[in-house]
N, C-alpha and C. Protein backbone atom coordinates (compact mmCIF):
# COMPACT_ATOMS: atom_id res chain seq x y z
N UNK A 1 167.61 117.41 131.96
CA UNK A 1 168.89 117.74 131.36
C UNK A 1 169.83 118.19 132.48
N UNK A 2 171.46 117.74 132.35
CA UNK A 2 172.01 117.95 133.13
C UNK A 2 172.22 119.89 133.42
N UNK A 3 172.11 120.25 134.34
CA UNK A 3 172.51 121.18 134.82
C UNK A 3 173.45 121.77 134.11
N UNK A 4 174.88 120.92 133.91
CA UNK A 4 176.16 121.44 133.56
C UNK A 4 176.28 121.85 132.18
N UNK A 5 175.18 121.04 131.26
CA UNK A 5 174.64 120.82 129.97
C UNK A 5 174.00 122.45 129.70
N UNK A 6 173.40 122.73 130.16
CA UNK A 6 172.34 124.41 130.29
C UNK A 6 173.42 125.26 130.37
N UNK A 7 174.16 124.84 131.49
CA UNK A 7 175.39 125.91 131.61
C UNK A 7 176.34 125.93 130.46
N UNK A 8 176.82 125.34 129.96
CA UNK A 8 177.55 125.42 128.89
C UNK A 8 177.03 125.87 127.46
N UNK A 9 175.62 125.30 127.40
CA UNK A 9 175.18 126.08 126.24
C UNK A 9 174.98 127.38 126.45
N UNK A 10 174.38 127.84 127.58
CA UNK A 10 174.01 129.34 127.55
C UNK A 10 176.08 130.33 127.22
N UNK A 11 176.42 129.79 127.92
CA UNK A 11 178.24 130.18 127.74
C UNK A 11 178.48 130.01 126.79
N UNK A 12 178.18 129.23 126.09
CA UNK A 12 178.94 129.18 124.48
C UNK A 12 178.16 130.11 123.79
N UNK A 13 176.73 130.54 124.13
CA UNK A 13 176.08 131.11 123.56
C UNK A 13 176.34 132.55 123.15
N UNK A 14 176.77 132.71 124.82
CA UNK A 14 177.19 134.35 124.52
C UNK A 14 179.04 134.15 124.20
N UNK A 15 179.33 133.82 124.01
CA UNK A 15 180.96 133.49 123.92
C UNK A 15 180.89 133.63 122.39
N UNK A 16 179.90 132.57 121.47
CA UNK A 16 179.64 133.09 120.15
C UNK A 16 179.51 134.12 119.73
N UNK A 17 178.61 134.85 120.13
CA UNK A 17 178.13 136.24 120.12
C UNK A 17 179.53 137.37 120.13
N UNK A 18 180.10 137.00 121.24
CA UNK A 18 181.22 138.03 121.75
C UNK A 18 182.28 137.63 120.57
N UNK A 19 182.46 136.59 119.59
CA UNK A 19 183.30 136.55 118.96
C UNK A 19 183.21 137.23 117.83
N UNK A 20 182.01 137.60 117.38
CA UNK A 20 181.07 138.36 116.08
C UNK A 20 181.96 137.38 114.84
N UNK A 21 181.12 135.85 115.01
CA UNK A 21 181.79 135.31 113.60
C UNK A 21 181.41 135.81 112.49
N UNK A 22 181.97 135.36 111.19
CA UNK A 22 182.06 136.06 109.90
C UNK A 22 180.56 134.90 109.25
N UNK A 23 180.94 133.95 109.76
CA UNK A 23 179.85 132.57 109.12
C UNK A 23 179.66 131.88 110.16
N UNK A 24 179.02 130.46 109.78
CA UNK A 24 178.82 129.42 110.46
C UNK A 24 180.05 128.69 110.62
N UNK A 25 180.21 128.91 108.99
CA UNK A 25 182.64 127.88 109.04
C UNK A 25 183.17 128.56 110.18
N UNK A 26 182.77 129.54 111.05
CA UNK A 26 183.92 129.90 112.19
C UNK A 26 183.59 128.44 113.28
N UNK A 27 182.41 128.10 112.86
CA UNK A 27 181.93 127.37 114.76
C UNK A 27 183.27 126.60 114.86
N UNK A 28 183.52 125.75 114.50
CA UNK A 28 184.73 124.77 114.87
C UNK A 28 186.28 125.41 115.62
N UNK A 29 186.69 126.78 115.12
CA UNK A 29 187.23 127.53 115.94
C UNK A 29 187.05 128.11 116.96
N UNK A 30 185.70 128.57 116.68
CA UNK A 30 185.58 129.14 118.00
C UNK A 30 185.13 128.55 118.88
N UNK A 31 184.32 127.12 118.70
CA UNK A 31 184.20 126.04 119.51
C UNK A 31 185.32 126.20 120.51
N UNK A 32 186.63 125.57 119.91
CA UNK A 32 187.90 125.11 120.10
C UNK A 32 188.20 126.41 121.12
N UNK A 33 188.06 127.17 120.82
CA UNK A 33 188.58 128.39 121.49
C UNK A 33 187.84 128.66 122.91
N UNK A 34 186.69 127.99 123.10
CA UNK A 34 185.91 127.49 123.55
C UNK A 34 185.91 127.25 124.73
N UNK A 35 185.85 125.46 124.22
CA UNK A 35 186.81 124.40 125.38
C UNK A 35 187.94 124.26 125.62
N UNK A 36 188.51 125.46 125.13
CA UNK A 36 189.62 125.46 125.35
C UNK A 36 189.99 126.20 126.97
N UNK A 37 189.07 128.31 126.46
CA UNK A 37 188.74 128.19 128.15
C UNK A 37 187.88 127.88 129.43
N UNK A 38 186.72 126.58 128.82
CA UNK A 38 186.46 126.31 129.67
C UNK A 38 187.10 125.39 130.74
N UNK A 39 188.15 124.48 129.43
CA UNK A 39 189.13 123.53 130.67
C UNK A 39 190.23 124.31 130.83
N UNK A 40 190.66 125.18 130.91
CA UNK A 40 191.26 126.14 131.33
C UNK A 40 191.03 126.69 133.03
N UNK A 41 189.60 127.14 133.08
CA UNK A 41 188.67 127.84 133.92
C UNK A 41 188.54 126.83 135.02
N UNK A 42 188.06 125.62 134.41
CA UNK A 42 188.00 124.29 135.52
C UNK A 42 189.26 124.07 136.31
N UNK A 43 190.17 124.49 135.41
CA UNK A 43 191.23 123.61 136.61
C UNK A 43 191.91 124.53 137.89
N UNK A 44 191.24 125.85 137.89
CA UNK A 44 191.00 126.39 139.20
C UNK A 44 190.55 125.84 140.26
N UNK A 45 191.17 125.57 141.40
CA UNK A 45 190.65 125.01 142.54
C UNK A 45 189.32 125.50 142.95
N UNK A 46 188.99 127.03 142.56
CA UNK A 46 187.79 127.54 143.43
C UNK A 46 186.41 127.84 141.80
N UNK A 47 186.98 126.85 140.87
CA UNK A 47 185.55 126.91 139.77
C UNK A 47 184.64 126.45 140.42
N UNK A 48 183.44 127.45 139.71
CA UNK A 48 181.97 127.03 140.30
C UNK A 48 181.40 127.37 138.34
N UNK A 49 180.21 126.40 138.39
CA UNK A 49 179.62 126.98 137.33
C UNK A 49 178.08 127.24 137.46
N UNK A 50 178.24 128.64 137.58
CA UNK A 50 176.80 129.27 137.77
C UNK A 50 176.36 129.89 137.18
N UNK A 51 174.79 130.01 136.65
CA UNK A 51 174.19 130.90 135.46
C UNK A 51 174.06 132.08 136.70
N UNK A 52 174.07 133.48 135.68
CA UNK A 52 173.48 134.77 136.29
C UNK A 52 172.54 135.08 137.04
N UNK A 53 172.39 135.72 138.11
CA UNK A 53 170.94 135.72 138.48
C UNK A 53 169.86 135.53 137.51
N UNK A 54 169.90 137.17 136.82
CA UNK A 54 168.80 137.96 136.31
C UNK A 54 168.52 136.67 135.24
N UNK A 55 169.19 135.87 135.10
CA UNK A 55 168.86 134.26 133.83
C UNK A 55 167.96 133.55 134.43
N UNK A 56 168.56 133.31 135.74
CA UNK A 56 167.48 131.58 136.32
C UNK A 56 166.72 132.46 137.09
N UNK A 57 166.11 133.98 137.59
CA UNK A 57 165.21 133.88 138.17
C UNK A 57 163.90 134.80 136.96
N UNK A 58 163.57 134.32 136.40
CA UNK A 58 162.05 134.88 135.77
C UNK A 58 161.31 135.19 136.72
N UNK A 59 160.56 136.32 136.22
CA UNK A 59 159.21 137.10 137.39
C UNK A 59 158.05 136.34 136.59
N UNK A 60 156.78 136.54 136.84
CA UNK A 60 155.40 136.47 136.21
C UNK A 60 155.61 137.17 135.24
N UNK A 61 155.78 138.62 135.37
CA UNK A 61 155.69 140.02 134.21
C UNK A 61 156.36 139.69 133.29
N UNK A 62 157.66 138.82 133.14
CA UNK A 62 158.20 138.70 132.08
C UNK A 62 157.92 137.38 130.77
N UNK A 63 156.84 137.16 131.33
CA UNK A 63 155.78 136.25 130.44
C UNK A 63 155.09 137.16 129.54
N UNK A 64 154.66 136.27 128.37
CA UNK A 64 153.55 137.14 127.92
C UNK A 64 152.35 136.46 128.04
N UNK A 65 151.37 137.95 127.82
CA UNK A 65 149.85 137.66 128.30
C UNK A 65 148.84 136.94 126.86
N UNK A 66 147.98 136.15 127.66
CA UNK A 66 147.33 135.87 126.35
C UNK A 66 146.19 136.45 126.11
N UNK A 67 146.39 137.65 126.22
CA UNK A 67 144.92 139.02 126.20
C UNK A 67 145.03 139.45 124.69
């Protein structure tokens, strides 16, 4: 899966979240609201799109055990 694909879902993910919809009938707005600043964000000369550290690096410990 593309890279850019991961990145955008995890962003919309919490972008949902941060909107505290009322239902599911919000997604289409807040979609919109969305892509709206992500092509917004892009058309900065110096966009980068990068997940968080503490996201892409997992330890061992934060597995679970099968004991």
């Amino acid at each position: 899966m593309c890279v850019c694909v991961v990145y955008l879902f995890y962003e919309f993910d919490k972008f949902w979240f941060a909107e505290k919809p009322a239902d599911i009938m919000q997604f289409n707005v807040i979609k919109d609201k969305f892509v709206t600043r992500v092509t917004e964000q892009l058309q900065w000369p110096t966009a980068q799109l990068t997940l968080d550290s503490d996201v892409t690096s997992e330890s061992s410990d934060d597995k679970l055990d099968d004991d």
